[in-house]
Protein backbone atom coordinates (compact mmCIF):
# COMPACT_ATOMS: atom_id res chain seq x y z
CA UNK A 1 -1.83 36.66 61.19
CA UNK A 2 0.79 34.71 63.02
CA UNK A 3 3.09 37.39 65.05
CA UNK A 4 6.43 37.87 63.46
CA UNK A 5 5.05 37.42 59.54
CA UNK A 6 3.92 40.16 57.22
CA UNK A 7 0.16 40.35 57.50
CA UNK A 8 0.02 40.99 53.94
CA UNK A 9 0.91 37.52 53.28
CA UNK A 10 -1.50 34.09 54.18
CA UNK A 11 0.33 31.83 56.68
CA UNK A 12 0.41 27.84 56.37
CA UNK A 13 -1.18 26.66 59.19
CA UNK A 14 -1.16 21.89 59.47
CA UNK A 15 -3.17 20.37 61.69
CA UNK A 16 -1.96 17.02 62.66
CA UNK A 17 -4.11 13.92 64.02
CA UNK A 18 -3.79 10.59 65.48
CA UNK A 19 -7.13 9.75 63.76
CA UNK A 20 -9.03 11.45 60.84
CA UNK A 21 -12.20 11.52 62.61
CA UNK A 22 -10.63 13.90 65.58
CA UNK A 23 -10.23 16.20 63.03
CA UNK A 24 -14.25 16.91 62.56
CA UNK A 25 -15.46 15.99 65.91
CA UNK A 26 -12.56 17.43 68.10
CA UNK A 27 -10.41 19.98 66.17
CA UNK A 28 -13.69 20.64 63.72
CA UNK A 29 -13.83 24.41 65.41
CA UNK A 30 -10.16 25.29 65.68
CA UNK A 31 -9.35 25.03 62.00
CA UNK A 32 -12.47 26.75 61.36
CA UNK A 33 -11.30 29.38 62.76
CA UNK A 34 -8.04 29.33 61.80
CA UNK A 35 -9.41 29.94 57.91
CA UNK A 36 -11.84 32.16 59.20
CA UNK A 37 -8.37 34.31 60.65
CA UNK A 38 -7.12 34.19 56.99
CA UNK A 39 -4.84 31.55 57.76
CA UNK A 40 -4.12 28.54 54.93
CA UNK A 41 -5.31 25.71 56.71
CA UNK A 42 -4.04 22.05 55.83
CA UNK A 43 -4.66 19.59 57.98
CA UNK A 44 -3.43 15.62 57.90
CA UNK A 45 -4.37 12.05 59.42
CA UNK A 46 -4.05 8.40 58.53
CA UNK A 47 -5.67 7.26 55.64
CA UNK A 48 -7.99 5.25 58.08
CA UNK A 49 -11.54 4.00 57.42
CA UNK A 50 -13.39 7.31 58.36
CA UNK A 51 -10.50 9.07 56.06
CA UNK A 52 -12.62 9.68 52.68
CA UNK A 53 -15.88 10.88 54.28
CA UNK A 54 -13.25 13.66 56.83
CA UNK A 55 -11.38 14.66 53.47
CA UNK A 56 -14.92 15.98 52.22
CA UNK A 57 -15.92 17.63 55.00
CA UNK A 58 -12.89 19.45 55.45
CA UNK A 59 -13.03 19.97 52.03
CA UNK A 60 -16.34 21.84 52.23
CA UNK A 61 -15.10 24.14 54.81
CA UNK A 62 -12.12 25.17 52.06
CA UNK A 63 -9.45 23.15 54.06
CA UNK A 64 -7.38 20.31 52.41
CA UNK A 65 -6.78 17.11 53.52
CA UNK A 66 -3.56 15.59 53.37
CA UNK A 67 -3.17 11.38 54.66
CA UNK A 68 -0.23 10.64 55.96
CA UNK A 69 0.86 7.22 57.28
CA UNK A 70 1.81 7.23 60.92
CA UNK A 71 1.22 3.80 63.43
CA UNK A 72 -1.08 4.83 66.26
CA UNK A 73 0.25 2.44 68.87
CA UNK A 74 3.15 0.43 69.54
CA UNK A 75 6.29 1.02 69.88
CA UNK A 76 7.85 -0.47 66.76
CA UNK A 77 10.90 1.06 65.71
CA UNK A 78 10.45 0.35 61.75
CA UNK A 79 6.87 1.45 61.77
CA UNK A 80 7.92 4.89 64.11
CA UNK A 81 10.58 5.63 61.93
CA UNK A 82 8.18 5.07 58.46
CA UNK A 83 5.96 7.40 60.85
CA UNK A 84 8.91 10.09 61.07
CA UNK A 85 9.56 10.04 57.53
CA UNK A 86 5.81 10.22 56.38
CA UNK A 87 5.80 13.79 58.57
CA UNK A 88 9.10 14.80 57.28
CA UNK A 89 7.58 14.74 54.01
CA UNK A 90 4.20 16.34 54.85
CA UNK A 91 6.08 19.22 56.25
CA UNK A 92 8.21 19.55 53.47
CA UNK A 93 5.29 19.48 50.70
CA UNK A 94 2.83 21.67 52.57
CA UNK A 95 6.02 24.17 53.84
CA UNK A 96 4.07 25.49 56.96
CA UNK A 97 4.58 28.19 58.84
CA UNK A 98 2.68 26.89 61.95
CA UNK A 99 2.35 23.21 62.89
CA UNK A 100 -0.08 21.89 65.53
CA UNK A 101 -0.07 18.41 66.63
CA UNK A 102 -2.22 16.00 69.28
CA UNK A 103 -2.44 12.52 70.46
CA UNK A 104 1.23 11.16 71.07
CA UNK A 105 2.77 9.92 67.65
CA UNK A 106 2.29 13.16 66.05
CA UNK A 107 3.53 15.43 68.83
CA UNK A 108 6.62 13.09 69.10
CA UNK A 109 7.40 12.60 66.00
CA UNK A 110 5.82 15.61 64.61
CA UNK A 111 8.14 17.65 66.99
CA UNK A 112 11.51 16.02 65.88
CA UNK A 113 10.30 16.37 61.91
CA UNK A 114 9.95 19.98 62.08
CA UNK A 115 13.33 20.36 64.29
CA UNK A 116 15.32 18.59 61.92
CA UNK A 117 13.77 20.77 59.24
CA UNK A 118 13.81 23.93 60.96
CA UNK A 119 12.04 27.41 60.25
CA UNK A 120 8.72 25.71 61.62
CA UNK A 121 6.87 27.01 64.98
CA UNK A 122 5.23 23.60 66.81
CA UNK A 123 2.88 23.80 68.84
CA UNK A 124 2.30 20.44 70.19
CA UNK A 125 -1.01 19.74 72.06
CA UNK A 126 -1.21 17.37 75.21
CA UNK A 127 -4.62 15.66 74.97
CA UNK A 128 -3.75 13.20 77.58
CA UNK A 129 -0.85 10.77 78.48
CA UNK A 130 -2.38 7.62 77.40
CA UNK A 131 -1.53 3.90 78.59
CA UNK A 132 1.99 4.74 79.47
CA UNK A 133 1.32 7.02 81.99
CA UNK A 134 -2.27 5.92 83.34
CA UNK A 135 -2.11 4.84 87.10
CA UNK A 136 -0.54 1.60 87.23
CA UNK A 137 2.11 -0.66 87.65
CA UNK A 138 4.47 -3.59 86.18
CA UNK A 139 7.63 -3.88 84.43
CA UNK A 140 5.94 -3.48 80.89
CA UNK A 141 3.89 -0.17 81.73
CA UNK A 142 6.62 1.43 83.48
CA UNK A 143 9.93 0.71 80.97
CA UNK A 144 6.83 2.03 78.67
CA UNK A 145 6.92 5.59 80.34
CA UNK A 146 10.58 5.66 80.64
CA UNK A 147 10.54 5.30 76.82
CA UNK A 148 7.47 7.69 76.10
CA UNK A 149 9.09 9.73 78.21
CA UNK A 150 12.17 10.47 76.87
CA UNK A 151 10.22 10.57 72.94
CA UNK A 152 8.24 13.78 74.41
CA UNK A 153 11.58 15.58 75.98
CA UNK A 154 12.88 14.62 72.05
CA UNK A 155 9.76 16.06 70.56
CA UNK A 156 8.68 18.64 72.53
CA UNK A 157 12.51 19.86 72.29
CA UNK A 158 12.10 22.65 69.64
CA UNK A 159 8.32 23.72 70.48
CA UNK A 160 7.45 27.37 70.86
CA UNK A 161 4.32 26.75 72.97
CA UNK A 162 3.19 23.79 74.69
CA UNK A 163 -0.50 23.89 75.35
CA UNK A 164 -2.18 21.18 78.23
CA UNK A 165 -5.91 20.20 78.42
CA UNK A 166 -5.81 20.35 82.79
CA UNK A 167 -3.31 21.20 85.63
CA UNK A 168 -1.91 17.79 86.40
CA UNK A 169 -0.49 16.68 82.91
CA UNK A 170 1.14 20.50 82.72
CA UNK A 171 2.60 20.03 86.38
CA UNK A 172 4.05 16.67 85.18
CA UNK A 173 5.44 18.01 82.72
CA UNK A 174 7.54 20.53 84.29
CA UNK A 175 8.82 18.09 86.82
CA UNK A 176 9.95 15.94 84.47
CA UNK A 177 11.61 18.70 82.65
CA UNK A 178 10.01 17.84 79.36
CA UNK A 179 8.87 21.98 79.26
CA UNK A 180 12.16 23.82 79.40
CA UNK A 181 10.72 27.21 80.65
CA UNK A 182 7.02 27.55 82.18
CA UNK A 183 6.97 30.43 79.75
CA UNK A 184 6.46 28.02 77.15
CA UNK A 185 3.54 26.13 78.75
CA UNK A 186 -0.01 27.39 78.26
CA UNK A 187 -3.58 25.61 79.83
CA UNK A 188 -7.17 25.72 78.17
CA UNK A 189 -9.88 23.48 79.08
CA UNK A 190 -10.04 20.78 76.97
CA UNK A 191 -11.05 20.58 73.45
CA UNK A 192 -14.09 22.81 74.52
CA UNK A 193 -17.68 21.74 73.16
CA UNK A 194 -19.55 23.34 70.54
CA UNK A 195 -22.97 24.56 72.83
CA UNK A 196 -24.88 25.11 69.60
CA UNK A 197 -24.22 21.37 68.32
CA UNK A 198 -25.03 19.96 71.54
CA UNK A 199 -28.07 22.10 73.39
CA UNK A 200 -29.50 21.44 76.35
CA UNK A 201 -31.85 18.72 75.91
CA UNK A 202 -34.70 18.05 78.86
CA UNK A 203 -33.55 15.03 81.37
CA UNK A 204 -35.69 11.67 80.95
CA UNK A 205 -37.72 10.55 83.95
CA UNK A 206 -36.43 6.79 83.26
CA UNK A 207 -33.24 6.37 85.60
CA UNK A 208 -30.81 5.43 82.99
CA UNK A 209 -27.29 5.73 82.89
CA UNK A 210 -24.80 6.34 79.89
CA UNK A 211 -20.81 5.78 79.77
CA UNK A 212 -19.35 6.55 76.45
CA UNK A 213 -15.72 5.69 75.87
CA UNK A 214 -13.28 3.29 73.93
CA UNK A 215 -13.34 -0.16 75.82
CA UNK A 216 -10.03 -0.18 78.05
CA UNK A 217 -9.88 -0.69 81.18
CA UNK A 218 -8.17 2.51 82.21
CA UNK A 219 -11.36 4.08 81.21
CA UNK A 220 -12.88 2.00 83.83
CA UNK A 221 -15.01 0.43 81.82
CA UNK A 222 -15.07 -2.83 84.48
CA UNK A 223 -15.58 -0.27 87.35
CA UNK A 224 -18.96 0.91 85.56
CA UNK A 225 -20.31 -2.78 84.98
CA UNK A 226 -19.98 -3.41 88.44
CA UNK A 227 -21.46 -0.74 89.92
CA UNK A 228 -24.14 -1.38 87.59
CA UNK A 229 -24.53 -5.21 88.43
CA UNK A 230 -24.91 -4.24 91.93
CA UNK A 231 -27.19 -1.05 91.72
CA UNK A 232 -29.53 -3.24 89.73
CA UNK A 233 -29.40 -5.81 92.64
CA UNK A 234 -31.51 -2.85 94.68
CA UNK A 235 -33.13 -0.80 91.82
CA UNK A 236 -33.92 -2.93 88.90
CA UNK A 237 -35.43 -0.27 87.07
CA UNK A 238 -32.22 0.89 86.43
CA UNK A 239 -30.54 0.96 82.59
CA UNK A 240 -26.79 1.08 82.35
CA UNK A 241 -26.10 2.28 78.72
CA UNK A 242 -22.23 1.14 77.11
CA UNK A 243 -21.26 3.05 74.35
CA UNK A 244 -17.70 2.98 72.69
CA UNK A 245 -15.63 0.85 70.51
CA UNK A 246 -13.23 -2.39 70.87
CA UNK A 247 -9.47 -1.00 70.77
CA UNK A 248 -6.41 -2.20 70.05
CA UNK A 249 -4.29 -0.50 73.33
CA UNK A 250 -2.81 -3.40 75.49
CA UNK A 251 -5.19 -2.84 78.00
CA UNK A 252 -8.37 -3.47 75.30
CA UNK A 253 -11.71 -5.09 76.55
CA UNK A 254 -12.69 -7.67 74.23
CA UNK A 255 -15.97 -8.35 72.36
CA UNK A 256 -16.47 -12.21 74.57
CA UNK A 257 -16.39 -9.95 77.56
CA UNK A 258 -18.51 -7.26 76.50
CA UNK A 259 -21.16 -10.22 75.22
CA UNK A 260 -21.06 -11.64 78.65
CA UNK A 261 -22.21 -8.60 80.69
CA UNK A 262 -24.76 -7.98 78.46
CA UNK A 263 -25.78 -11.69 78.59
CA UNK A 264 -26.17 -11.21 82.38
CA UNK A 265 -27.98 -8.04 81.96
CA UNK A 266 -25.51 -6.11 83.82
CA UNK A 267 -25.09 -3.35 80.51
CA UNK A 268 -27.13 -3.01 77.40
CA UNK A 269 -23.89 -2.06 74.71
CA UNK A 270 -24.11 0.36 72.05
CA UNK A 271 -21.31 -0.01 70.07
CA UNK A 272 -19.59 2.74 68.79
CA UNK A 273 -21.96 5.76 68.96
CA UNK A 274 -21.79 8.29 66.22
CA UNK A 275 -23.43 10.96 66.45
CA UNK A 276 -23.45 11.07 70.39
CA UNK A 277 -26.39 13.35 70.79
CA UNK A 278 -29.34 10.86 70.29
CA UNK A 279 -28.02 9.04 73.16
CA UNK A 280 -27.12 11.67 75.59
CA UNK A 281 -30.71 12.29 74.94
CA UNK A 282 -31.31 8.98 76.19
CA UNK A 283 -29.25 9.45 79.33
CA UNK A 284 -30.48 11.06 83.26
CA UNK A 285 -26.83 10.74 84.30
CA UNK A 286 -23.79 10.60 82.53
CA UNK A 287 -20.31 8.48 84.33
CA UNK A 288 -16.58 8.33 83.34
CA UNK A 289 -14.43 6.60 85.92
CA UNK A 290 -11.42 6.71 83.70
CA UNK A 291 -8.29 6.66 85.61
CA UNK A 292 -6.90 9.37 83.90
CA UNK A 293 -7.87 11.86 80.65
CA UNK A 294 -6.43 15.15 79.13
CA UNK A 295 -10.16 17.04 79.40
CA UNK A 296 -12.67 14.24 78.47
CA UNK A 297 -14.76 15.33 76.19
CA UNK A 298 -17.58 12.87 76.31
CA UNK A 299 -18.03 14.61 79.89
CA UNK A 300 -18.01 17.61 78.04
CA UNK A 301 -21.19 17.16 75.86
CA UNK A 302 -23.13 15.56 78.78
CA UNK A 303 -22.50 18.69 80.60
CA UNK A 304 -23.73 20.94 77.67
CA UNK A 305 -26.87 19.01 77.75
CA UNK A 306 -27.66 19.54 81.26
CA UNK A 307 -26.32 15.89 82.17
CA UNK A 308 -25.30 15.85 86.42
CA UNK A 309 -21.94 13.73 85.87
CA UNK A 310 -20.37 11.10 88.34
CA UNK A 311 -16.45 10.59 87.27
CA UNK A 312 -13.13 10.07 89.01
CA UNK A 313 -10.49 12.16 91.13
CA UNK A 314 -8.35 11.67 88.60
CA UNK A 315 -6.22 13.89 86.41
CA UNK A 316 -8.21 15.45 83.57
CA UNK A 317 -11.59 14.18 85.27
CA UNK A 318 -11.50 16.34 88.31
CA UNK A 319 -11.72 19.84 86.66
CA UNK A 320 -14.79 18.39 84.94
CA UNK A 321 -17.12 18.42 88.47
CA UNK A 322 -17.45 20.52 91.54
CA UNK A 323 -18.37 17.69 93.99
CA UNK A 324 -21.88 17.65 94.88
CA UNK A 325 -22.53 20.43 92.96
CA UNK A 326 -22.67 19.00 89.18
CA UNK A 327 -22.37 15.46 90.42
CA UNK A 328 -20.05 13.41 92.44
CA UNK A 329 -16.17 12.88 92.52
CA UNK A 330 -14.88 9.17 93.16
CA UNK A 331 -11.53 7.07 93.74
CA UNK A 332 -10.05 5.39 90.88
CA UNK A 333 -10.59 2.18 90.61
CA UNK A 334 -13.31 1.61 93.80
CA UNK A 335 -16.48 0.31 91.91
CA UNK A 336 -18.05 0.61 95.65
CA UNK A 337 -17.76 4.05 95.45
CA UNK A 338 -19.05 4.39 91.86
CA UNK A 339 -22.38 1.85 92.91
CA UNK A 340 -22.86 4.92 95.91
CA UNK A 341 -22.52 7.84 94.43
CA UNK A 342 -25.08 6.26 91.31
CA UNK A 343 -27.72 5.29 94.38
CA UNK A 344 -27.41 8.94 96.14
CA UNK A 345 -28.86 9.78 92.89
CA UNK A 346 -31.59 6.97 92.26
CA UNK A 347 -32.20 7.83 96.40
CA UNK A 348 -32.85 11.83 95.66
CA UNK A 349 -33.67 12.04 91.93
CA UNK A 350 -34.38 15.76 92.08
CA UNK A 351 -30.35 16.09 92.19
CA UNK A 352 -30.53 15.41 88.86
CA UNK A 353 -32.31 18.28 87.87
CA UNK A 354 -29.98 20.86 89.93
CA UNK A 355 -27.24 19.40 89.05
CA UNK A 356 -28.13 18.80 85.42
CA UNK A 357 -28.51 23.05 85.16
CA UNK A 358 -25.06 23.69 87.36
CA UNK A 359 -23.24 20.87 84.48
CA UNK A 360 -25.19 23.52 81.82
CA UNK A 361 -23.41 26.52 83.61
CA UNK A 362 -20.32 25.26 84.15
CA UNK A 363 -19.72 24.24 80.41
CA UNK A 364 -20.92 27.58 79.56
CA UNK A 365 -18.86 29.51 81.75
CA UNK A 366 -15.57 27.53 81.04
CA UNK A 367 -15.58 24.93 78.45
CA UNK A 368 -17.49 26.56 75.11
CA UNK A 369 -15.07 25.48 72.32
CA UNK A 370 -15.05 29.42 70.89
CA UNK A 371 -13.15 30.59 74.37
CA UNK A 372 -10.59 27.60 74.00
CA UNK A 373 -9.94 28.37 70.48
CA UNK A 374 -9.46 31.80 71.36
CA UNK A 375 -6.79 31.07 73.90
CA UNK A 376 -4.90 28.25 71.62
CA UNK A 377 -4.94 31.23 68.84
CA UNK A 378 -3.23 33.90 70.83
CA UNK A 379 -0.89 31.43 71.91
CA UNK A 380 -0.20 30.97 68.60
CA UNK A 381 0.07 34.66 67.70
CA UNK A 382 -3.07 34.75 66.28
């Protein structure tokens, strides 16, 4: 039970989302075992298109499913404020005892709901920092961060426990003074991966490639198409697989773009991928160059089934691969870099192997969603 309650009495545990899917294929684990503690799990997302089909799963594993209607993007002030007074009244229908929030709009406004109503212990979740605080620069992007960032000192204001996904965002945060005592600030790794839904699965001998990510172009979505025009230039054998859907953020690929690299043979494009595991199947090497990430979990999965990874130096990315052990560490943003570290492995494909088995033991070792759970429990008091 949650420390500082009887333990003869169920506490109220809400989950909230910025998207009903994450609640399944991100946070599926954590409320599991939050009911499994004895804990009274409700947990809440948009009403979104995925909504209906997460509302029965959830409801299968004895955990209800509440919508609530909260603007993913933007900085609106009518929709935010609709968005504060949806969670206001969440929190005061389902009366928990704990609340847990990710993605930014519901730690932001999530946080200021529950201090306004009081007697509620948040623990906000920072899954990554998003557009606003991606590597980049402009008058838009950075009056955008001094905005964002003054929304997280509001909302992380009353939290008992602020857990990070990786070292970087946490540091941040502290500087910034957005964590008022480093008491307060706890680290896991990531969202963790389920090793039983995603096994090890033998590497193909075909050299393909996979990305899998929502097409923006801080996930360096651009980066990976040119390194993959030019590696083809040398080994046409190659296959560059693009998974991941169009997205609204203001630095969204578009569908004409995406049609003309495929046009030009530079990517074949998935679309969005659901379930992933067919295609990681697919895959002899897995790449992210995102500029930046909380713990990416698409990295994750490739890891747990034996996938050698090439992704950035980059916040979030880093923790993800010993360089030259699992795979290879590159700038952000250098496409050059990304096009050689792809041909050291088309030049030696035994690494592939090697470093497929060190990915395997490094997501056993650190990343299996059951240890992260654990630590985000006793955080909680669990």
């Amino acid at each position: 039970m949650i420390s500082g309650r009887s333990s003869s009495v169920s506490q109220r545990v809400l989950v909230l989302g910025g998207v009903s899917r994450s609640l399944i294929n991100f946070r599926g684990p954590m409320l599991q075992s939050l009911k499994a503690a004895g804990c009274v799990v409700v947990a809440a997302a948009p009403n979104d298109e995925a909504a209906a089909e997460v509302a029965a799963t959830l409801e299968g594993w004895g955990i209800q499913f509440r919508p609530v209607e909260l603007a993913r993007g933007g900085t609106n002030p009518i929709s935010d404020w609709v968005t504060l007074g949806a969670i206001k009244t969440l929190l005061r229908e389902v009366k928990p005892d704990a609340f847990v929030a990710y993605t930014v709009k519901p730690v932001v406004y999530g946080g200021i709901a529950a201090r306004a109503l009081g007697r509620i212990r948040f623990f906000p979740m920072i899954t990554g920092l998003g557009y606003a605080f991606t590597e980049g620069f402009g008058f838009k992007r950075a009056f955008l961060r001094k905005v964002v960032t003054e929304l997280y000192r509001r909302g992380l204001r009353g939290a008992e426990k602020v857990i990070f996904q990786n070292p970087d965002d946490q540091a941040l945060f502290e500087e910034l003074g957005l964590v008022r005592d480093p008491r307060q600030s706890v680290r896991v790794y990531g969202s963790g991966v389920d090793l039983e839904e995603f096994p090890q699965q033998p590497l193909p001998e075909e050299p393909v490639f996979l990305m899998l990510a929502r097409l923006i172009a801080d996930k360096g979505v651009r980066e990976y198409v040119e390194a993959a025009r030019q590696v083809r230039r040398r080994y046409p054998q190659a296959r560059f697989l693009l998974g991941g859907g169009l997205d609204p953020n203001p630095a969204g690929i578009g569908q004409a773009e995406v049609d003309g690299w495929v046009a030009e043979g530079a990517v074949e494009y998935l679309g969005s991928v659901h379930p992933v595991q067919p295609v990681l199947a697919q895959c002899r090497y897995f790449v992210l160059p995102s500029y930046r990430e909380g713990t990416p979990r698409c990295v994750l999965e490739a890891m747990a089934t034996g996938r050698p990874v090439i992704t950035t130096d980059a916040p979030g990315c880093r923790e993800t691969v010993v360089d030259g052990e699992n795979g290879y560490l590159v700038p952000v943003k250098d496409a050059k870099a990304l096009q050689a570290a792809m041909e050291k492995f088309l030049e030696q494909p035994e690494l592939a192997e090697t470093m497929g088995r060190k990915s395997l033991e490094l997501a056993r070792e650190k990343y299996d969603v059951h240890k992260v759970n654990a630590t985000i429990m006793e955080a909680m008091g669990l």
